[in-house]
PDB file of N, CA and C in Angstrom:
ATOM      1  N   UNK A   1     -57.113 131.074  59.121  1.00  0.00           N
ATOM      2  CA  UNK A   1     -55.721 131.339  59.416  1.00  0.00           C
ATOM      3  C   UNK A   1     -54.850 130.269  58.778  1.00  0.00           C
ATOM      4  N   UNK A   2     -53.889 130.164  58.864  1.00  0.00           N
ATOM      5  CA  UNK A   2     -52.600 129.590  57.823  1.00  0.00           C
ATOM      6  C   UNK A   2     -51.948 128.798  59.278  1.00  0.00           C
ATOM      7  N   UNK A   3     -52.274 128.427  60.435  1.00  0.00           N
ATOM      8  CA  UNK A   3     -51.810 128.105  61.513  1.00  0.00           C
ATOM      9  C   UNK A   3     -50.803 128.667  61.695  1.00  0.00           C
ATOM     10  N   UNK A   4     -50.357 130.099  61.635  1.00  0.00           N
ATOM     11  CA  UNK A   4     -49.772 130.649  62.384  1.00  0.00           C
ATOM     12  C   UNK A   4     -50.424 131.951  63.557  1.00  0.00           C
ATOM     13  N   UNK A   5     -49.692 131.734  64.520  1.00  0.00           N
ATOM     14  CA  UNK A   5     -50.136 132.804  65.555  1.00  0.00           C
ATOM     15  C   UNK A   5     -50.270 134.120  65.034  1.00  0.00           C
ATOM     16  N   UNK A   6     -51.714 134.995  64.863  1.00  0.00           N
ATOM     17  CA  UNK A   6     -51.148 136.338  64.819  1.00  0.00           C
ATOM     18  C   UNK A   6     -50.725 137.138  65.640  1.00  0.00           C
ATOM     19  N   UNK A   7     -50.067 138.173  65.114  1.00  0.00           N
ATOM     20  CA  UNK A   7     -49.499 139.044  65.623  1.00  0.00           C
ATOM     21  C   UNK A   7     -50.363 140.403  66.085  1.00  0.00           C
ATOM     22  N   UNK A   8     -50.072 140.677  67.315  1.00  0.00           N
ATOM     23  CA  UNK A   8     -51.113 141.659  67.756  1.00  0.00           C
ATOM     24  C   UNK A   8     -50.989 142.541  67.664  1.00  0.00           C
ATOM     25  N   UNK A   9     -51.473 143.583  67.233  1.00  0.00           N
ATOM     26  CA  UNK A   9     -51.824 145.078  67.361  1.00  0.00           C
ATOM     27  C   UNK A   9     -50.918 145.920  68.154  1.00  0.00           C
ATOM     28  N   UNK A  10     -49.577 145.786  68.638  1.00  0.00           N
ATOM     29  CA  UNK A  10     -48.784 146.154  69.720  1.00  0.00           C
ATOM     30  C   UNK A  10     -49.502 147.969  69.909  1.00  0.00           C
ATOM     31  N   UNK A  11     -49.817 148.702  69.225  1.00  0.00           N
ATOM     32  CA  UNK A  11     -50.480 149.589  69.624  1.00  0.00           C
ATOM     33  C   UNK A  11     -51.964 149.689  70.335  1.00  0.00           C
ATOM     34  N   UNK A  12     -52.596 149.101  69.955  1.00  0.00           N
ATOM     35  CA  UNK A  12     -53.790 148.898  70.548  1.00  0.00           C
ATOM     36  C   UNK A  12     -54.094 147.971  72.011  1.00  0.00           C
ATOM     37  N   UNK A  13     -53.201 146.961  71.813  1.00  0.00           N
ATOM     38  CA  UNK A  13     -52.904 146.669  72.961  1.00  0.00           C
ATOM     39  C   UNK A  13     -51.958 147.233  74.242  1.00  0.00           C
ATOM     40  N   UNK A  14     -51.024 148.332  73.903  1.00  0.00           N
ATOM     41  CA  UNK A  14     -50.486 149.115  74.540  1.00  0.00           C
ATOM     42  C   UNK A  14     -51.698 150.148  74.989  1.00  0.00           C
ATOM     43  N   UNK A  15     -52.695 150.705  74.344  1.00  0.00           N
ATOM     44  CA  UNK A  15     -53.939 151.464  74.642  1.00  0.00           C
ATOM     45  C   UNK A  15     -54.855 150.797  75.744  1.00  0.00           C
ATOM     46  N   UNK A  16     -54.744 149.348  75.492  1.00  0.00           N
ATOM     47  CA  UNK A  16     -55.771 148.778  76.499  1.00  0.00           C
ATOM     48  C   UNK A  16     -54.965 148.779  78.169  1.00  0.00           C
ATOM     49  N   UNK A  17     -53.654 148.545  78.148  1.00  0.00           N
ATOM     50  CA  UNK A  17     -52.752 148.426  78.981  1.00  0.00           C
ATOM     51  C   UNK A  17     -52.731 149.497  79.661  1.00  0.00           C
ATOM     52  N   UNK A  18     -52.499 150.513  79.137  1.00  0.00           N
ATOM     53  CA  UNK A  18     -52.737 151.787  79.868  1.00  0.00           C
ATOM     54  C   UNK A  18     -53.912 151.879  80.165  1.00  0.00           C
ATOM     55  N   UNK A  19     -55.050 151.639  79.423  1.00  0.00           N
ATOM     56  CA  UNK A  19     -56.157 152.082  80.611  1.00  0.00           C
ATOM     57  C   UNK A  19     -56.276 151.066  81.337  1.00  0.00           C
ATOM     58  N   UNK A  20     -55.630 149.920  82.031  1.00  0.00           N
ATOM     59  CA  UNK A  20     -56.051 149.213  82.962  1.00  0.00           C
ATOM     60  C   UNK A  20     -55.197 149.686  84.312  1.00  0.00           C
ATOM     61  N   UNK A  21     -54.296 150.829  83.957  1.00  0.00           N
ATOM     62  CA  UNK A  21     -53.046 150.942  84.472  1.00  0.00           C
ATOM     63  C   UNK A  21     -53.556 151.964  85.761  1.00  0.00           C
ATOM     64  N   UNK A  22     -54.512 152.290  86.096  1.00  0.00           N
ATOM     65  CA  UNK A  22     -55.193 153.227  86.978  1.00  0.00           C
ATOM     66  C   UNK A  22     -56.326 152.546  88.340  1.00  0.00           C
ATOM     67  N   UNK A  23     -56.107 152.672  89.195  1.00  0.00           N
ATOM     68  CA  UNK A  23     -56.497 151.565  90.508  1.00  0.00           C
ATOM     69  C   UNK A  23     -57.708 152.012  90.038  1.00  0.00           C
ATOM     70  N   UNK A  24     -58.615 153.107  90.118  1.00  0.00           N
ATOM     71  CA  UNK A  24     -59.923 153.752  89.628  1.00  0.00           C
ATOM     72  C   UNK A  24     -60.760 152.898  88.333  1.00  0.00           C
ATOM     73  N   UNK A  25     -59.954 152.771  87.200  1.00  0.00           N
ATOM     74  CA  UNK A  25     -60.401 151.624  86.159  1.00  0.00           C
ATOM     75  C   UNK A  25     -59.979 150.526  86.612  1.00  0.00           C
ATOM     76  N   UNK A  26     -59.563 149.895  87.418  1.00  0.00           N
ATOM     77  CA  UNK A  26     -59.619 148.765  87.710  1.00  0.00           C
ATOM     78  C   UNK A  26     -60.411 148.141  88.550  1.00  0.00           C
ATOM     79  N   UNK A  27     -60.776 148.975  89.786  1.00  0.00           N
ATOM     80  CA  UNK A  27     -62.319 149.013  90.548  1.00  0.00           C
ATOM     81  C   UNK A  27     -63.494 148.803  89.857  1.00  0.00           C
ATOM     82  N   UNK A  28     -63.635 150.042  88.628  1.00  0.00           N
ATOM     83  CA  UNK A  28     -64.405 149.495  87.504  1.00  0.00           C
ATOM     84  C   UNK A  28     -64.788 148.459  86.512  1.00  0.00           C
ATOM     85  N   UNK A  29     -63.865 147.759  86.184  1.00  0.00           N
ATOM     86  CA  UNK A  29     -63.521 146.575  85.460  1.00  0.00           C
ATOM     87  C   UNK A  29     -63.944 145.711  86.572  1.00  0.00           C
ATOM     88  N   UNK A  30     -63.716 145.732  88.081  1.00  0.00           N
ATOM     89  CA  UNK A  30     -63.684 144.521  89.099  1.00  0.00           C
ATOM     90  C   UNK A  30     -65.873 145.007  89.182  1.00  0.00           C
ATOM     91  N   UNK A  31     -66.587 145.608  89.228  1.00  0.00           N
ATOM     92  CA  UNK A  31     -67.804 146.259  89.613  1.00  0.00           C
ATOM     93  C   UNK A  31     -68.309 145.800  88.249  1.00  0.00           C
ATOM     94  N   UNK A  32     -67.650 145.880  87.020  1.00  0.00           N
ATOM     95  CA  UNK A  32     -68.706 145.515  85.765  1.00  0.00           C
ATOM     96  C   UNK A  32     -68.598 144.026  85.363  1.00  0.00           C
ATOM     97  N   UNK A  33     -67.508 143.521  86.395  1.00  0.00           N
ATOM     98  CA  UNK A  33     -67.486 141.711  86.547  1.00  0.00           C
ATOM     99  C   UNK A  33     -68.501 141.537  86.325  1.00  0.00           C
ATOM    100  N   UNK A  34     -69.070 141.140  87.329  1.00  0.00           N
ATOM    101  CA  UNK A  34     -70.450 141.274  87.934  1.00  0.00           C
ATOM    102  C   UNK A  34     -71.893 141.493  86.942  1.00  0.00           C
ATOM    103  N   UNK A  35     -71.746 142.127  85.930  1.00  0.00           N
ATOM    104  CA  UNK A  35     -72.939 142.710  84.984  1.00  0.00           C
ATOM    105  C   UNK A  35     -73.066 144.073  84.925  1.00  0.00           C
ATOM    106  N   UNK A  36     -73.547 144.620  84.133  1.00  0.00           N
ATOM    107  CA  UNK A  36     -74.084 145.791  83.678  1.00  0.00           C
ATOM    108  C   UNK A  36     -74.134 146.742  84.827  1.00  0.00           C
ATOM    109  N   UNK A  37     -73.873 148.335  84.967  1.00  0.00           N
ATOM    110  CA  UNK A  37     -74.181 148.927  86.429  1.00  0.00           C
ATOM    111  C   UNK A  37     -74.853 150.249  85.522  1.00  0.00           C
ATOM    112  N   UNK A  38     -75.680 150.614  85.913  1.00  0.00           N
ATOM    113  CA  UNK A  38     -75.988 152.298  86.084  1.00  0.00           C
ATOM    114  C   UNK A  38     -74.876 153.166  86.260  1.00  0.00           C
ATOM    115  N   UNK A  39     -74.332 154.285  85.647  1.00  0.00           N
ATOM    116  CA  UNK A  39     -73.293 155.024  86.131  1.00  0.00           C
ATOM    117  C   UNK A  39     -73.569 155.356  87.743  1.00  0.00           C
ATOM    118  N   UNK A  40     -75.208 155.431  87.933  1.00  0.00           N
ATOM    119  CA  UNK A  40     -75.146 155.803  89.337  1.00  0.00           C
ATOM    120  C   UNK A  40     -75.078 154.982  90.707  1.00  0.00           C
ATOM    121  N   UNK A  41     -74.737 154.222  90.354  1.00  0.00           N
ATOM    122  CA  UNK A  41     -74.672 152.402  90.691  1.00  0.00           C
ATOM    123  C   UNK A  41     -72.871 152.599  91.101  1.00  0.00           C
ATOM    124  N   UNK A  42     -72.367 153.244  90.304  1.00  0.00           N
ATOM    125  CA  UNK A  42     -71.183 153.149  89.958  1.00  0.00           C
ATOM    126  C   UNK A  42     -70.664 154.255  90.900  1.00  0.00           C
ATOM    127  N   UNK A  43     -71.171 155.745  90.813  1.00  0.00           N
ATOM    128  CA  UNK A  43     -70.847 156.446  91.566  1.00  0.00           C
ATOM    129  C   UNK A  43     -70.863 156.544  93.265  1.00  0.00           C
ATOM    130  N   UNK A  44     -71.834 156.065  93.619  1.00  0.00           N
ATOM    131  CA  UNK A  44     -72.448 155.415  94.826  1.00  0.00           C
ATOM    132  C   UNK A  44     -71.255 154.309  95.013  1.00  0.00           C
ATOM    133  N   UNK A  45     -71.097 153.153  94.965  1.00  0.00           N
ATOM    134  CA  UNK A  45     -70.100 152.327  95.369  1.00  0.00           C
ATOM    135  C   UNK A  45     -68.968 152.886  95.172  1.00  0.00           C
ATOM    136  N   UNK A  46     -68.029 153.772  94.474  1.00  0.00           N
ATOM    137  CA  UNK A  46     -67.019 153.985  94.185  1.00  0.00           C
ATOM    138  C   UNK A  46     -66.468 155.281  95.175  1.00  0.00           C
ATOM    139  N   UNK A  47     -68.596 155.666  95.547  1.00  0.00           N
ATOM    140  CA  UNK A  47     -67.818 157.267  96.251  1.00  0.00           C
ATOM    141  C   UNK A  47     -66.965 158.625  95.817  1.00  0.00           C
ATOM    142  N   UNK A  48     -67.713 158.550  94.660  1.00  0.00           N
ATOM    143  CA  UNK A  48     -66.814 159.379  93.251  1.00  0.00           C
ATOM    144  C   UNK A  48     -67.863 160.006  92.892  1.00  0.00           C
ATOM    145  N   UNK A  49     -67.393 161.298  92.407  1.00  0.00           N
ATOM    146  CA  UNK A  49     -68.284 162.059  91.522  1.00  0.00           C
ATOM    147  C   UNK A  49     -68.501 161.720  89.958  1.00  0.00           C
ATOM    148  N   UNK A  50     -69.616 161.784  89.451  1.00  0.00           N
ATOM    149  CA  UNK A  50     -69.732 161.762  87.831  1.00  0.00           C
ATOM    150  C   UNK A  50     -68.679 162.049  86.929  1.00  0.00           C
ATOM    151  N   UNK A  51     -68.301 163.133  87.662  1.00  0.00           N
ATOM    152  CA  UNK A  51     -67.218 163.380  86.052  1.00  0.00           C
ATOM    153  C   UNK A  51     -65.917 162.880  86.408  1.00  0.00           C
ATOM    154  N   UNK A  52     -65.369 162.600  87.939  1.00  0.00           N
ATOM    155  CA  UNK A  52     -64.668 161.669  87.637  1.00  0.00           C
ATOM    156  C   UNK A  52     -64.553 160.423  87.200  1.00  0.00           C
ATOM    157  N   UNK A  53     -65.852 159.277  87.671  1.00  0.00           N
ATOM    158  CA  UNK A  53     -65.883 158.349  86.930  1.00  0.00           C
ATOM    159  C   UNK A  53     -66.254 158.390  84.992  1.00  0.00           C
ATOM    160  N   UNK A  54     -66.742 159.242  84.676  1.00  0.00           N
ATOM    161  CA  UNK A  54     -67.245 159.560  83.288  1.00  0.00           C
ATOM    162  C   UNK A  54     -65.807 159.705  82.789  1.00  0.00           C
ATOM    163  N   UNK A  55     -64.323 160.417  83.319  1.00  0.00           N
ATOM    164  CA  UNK A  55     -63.629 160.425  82.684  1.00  0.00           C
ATOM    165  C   UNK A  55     -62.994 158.866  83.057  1.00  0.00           C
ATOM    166  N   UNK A  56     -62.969 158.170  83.654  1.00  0.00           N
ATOM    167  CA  UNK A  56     -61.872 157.175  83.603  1.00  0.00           C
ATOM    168  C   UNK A  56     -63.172 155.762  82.932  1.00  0.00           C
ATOM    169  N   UNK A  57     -64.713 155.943  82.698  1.00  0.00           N
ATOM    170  CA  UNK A  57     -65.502 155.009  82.269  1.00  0.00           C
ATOM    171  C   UNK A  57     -65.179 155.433  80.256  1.00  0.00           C
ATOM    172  N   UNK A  58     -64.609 156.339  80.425  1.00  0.00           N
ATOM    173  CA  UNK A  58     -64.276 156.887  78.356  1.00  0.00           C
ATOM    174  C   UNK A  58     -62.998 156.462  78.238  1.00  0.00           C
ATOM    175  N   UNK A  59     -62.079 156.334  79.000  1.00  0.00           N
ATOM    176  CA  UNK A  59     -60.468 156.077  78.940  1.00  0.00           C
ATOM    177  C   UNK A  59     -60.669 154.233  78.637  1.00  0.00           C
ATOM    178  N   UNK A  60     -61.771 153.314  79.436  1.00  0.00           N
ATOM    179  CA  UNK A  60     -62.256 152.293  79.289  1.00  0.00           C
ATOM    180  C   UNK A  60     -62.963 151.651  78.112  1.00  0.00           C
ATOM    181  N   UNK A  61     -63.842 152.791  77.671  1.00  0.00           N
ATOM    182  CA  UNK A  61     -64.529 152.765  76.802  1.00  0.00           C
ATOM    183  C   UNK A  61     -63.688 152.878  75.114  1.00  0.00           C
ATOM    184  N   UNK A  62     -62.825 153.911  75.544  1.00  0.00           N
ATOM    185  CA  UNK A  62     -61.812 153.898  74.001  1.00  0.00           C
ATOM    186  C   UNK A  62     -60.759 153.035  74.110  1.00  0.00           C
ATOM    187  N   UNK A  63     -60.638 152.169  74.811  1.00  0.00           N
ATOM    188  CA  UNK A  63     -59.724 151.130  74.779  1.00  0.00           C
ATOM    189  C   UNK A  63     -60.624 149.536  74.566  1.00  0.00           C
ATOM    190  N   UNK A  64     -62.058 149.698  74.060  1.00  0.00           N
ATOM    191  CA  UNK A  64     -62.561 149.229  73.587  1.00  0.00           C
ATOM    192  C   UNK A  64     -63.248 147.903  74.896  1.00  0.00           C
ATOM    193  N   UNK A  65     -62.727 148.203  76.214  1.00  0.00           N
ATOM    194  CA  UNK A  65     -63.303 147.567  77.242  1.00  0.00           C
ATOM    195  C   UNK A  65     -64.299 147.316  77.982  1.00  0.00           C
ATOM    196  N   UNK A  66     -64.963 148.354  77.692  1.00  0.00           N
ATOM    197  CA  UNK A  66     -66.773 148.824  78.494  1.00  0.00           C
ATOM    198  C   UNK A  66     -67.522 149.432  77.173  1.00  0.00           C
ATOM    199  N   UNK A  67     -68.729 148.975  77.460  1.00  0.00           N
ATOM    200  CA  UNK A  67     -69.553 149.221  76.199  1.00  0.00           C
ATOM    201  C   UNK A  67     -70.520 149.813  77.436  1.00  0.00           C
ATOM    202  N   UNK A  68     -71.405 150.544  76.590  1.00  0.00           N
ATOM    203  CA  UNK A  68     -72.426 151.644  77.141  1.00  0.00           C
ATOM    204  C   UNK A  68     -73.867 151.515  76.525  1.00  0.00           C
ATOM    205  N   UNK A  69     -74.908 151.726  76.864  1.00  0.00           N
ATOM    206  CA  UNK A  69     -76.224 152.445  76.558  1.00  0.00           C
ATOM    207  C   UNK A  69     -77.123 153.353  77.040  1.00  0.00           C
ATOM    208  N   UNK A  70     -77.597 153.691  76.569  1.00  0.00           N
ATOM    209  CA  UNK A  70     -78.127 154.778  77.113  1.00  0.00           C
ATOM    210  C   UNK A  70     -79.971 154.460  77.397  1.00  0.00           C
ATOM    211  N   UNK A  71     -80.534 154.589  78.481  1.00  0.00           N
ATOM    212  CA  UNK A  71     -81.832 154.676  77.982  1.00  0.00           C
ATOM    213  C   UNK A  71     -82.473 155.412  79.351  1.00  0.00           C
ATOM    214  N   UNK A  72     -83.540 155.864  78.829  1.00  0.00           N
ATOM    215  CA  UNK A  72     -83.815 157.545  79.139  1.00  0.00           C
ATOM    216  C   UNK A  72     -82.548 158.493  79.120  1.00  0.00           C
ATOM    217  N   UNK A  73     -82.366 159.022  80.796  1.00  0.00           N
ATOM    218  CA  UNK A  73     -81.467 159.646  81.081  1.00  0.00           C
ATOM    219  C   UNK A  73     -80.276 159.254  81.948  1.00  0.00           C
ATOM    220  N   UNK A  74     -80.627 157.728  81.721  1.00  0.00           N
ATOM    221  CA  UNK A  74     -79.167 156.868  82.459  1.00  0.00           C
ATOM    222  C   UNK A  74     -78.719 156.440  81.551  1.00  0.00           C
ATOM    223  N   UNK A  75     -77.000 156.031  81.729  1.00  0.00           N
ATOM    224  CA  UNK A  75     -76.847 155.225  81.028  1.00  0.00           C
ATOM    225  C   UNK A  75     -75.787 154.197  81.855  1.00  0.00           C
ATOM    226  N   UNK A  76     -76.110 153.087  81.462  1.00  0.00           N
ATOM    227  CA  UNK A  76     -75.309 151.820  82.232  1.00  0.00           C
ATOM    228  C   UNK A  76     -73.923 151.400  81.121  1.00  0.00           C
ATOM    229  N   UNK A  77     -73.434 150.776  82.107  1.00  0.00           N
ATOM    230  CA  UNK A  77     -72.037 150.131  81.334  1.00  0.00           C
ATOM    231  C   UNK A  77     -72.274 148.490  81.758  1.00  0.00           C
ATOM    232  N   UNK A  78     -71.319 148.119  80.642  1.00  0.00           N
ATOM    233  CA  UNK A  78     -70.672 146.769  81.234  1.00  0.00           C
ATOM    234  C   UNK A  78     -69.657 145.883  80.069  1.00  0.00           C
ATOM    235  N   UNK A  79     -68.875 145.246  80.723  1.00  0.00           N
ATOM    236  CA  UNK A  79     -67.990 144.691  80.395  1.00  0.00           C
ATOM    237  C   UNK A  79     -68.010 144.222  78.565  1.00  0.00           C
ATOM    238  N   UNK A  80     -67.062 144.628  77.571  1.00  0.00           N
ATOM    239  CA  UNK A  80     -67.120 143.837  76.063  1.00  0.00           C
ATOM    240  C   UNK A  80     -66.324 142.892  76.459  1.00  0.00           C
ATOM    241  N   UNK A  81     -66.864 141.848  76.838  1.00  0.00           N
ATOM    242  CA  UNK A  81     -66.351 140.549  76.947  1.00  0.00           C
ATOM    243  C   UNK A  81     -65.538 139.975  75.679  1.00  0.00           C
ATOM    244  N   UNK A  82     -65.358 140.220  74.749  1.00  0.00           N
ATOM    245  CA  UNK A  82     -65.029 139.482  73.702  1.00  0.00           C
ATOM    246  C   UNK A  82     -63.462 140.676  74.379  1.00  0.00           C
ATOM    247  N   UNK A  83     -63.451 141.427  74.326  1.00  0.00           N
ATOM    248  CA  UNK A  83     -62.134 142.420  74.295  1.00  0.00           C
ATOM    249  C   UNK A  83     -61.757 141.969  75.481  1.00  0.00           C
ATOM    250  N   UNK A  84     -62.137 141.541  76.583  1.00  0.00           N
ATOM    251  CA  UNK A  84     -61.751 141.114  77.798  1.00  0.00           C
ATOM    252  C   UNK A  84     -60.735 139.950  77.581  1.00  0.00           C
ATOM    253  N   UNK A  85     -61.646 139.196  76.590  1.00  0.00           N
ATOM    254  CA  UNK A  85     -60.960 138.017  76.485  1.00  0.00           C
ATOM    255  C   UNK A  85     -59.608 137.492  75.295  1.00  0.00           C
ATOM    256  N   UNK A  86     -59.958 139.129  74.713  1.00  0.00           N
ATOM    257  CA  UNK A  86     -58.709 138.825  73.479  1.00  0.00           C
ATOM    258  C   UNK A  86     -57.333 139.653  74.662  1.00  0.00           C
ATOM    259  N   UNK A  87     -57.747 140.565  75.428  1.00  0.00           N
ATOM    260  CA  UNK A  87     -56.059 140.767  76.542  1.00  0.00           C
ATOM    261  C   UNK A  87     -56.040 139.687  77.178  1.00  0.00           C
ATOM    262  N   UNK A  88     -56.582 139.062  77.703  1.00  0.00           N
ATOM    263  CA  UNK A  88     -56.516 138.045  78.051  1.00  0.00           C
ATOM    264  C   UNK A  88     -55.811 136.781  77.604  1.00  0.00           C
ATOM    265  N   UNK A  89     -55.798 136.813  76.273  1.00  0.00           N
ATOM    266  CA  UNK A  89     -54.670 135.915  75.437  1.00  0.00           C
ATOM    267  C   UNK A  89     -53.714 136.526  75.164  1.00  0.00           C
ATOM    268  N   UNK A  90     -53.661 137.798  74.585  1.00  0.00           N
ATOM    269  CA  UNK A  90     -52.456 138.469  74.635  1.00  0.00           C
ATOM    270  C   UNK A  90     -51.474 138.029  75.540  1.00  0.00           C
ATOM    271  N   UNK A  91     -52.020 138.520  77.177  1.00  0.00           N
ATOM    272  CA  UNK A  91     -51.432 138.465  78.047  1.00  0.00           C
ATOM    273  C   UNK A  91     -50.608 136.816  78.337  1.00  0.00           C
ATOM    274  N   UNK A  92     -51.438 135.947  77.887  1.00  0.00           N
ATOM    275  CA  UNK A  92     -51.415 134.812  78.573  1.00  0.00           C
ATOM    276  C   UNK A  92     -49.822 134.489  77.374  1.00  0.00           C
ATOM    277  N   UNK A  93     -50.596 134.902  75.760  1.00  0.00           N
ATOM    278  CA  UNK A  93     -48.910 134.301  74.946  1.00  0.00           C
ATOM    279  C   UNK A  93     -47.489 135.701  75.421  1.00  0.00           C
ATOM    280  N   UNK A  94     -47.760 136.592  75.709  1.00  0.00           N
ATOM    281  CA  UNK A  94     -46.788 137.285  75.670  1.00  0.00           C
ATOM    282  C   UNK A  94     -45.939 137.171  76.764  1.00  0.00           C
ATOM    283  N   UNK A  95     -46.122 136.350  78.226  1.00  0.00           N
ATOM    284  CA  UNK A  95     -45.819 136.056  79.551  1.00  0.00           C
ATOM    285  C   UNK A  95     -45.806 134.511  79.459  1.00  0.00           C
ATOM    286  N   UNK A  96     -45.940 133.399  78.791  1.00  0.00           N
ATOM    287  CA  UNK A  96     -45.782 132.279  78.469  1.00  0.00           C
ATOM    288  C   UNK A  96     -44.423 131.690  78.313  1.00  0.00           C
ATOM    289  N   UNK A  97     -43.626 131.200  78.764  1.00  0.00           N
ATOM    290  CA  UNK A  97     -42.469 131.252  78.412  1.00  0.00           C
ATOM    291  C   UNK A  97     -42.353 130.304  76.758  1.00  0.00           C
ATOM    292  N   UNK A  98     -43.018 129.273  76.706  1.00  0.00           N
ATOM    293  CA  UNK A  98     -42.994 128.246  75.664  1.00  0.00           C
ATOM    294  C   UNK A  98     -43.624 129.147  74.198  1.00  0.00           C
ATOM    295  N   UNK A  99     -44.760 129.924  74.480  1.00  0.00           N
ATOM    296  CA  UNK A  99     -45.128 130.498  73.286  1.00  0.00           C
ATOM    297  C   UNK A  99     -44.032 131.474  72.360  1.00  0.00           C
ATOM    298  N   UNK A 100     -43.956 131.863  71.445  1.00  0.00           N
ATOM    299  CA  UNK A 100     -43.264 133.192  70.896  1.00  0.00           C
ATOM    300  C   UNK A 100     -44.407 134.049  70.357  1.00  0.00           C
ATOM    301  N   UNK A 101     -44.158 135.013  70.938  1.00  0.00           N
ATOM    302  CA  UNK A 101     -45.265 136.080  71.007  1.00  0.00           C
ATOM    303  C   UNK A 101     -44.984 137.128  69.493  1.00  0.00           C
ATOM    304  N   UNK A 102     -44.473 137.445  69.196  1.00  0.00           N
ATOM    305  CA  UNK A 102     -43.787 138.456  68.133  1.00  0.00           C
ATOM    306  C   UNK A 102     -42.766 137.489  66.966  1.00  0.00           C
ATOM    307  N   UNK A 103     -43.235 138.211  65.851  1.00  0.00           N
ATOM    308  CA  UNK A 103     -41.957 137.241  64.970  1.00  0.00           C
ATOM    309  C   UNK A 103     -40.885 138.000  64.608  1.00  0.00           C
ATOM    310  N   UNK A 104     -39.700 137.688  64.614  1.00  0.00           N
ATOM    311  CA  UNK A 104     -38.474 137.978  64.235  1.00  0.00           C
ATOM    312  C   UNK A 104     -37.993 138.958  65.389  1.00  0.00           C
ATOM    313  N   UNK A 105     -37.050 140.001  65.193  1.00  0.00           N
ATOM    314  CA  UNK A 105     -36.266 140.256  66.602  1.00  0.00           C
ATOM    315  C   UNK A 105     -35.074 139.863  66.228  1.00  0.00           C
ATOM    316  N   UNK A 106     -34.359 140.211  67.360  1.00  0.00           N
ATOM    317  CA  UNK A 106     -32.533 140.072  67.022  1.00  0.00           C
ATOM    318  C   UNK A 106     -32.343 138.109  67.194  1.00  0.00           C
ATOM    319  N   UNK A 107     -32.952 137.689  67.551  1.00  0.00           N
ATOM    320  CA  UNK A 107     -32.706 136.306  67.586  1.00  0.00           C
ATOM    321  C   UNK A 107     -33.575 135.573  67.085  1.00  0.00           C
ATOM    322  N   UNK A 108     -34.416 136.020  66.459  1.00  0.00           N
ATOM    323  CA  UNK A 108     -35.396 135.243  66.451  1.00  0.00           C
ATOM    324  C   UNK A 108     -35.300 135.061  64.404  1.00  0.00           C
TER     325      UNK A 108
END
């Protein structure tokens, strides 16, 4: 880098935002803290049926937050930590008062 801050993805990070934006993915996100779960791990604590969690574990998944595998006929999730931790800075310069998050703007 050239020591300047980059500039983020304002779309993609608007994608991750919304899927955190649902109490249901956020239960999820709080359950894959923790490590890796079985979807049925998942359904069981959550008290949810499959295809509802299957749809809000893909809304997670395409916002690049939960990674998956499959083996046999389960498949477990858990947290992409590296993506955890890049909203995580996002969040931290864009709510910072001292940082400048975006370049240029009407004042800037």
């Amino acid at each position: 880098m050239n020591g300047r801050t980059a500039v983020p993805d304002l779309e993609r990070v608007a994608g991750v935002f919304h899927a955190l934006s649902d109490a249901t993915r956020l239960q999820l996100v709080d359950l894959l803290r923790a490590g890796e779960r079985c979807v049925c791990e998942l359904t069981d604590t959550l008290d949810a049926s499959q295809s509802r969690l299957s749809f809000h574990l893909r809304v997670l998944k395409e916002a690049g937050l939960v990674l998956d595998r499959r083996e046999g006929r389960w498949i477990y999730y858990r947290l992409n930590q590296e993506r955890v931790e890049e909203v995580a800075s996002v969040l931290t310069d864009c709510c910072a008062p001292s940082k400048r998050w975006l370049k240029g703007g009407c004042c800037g």
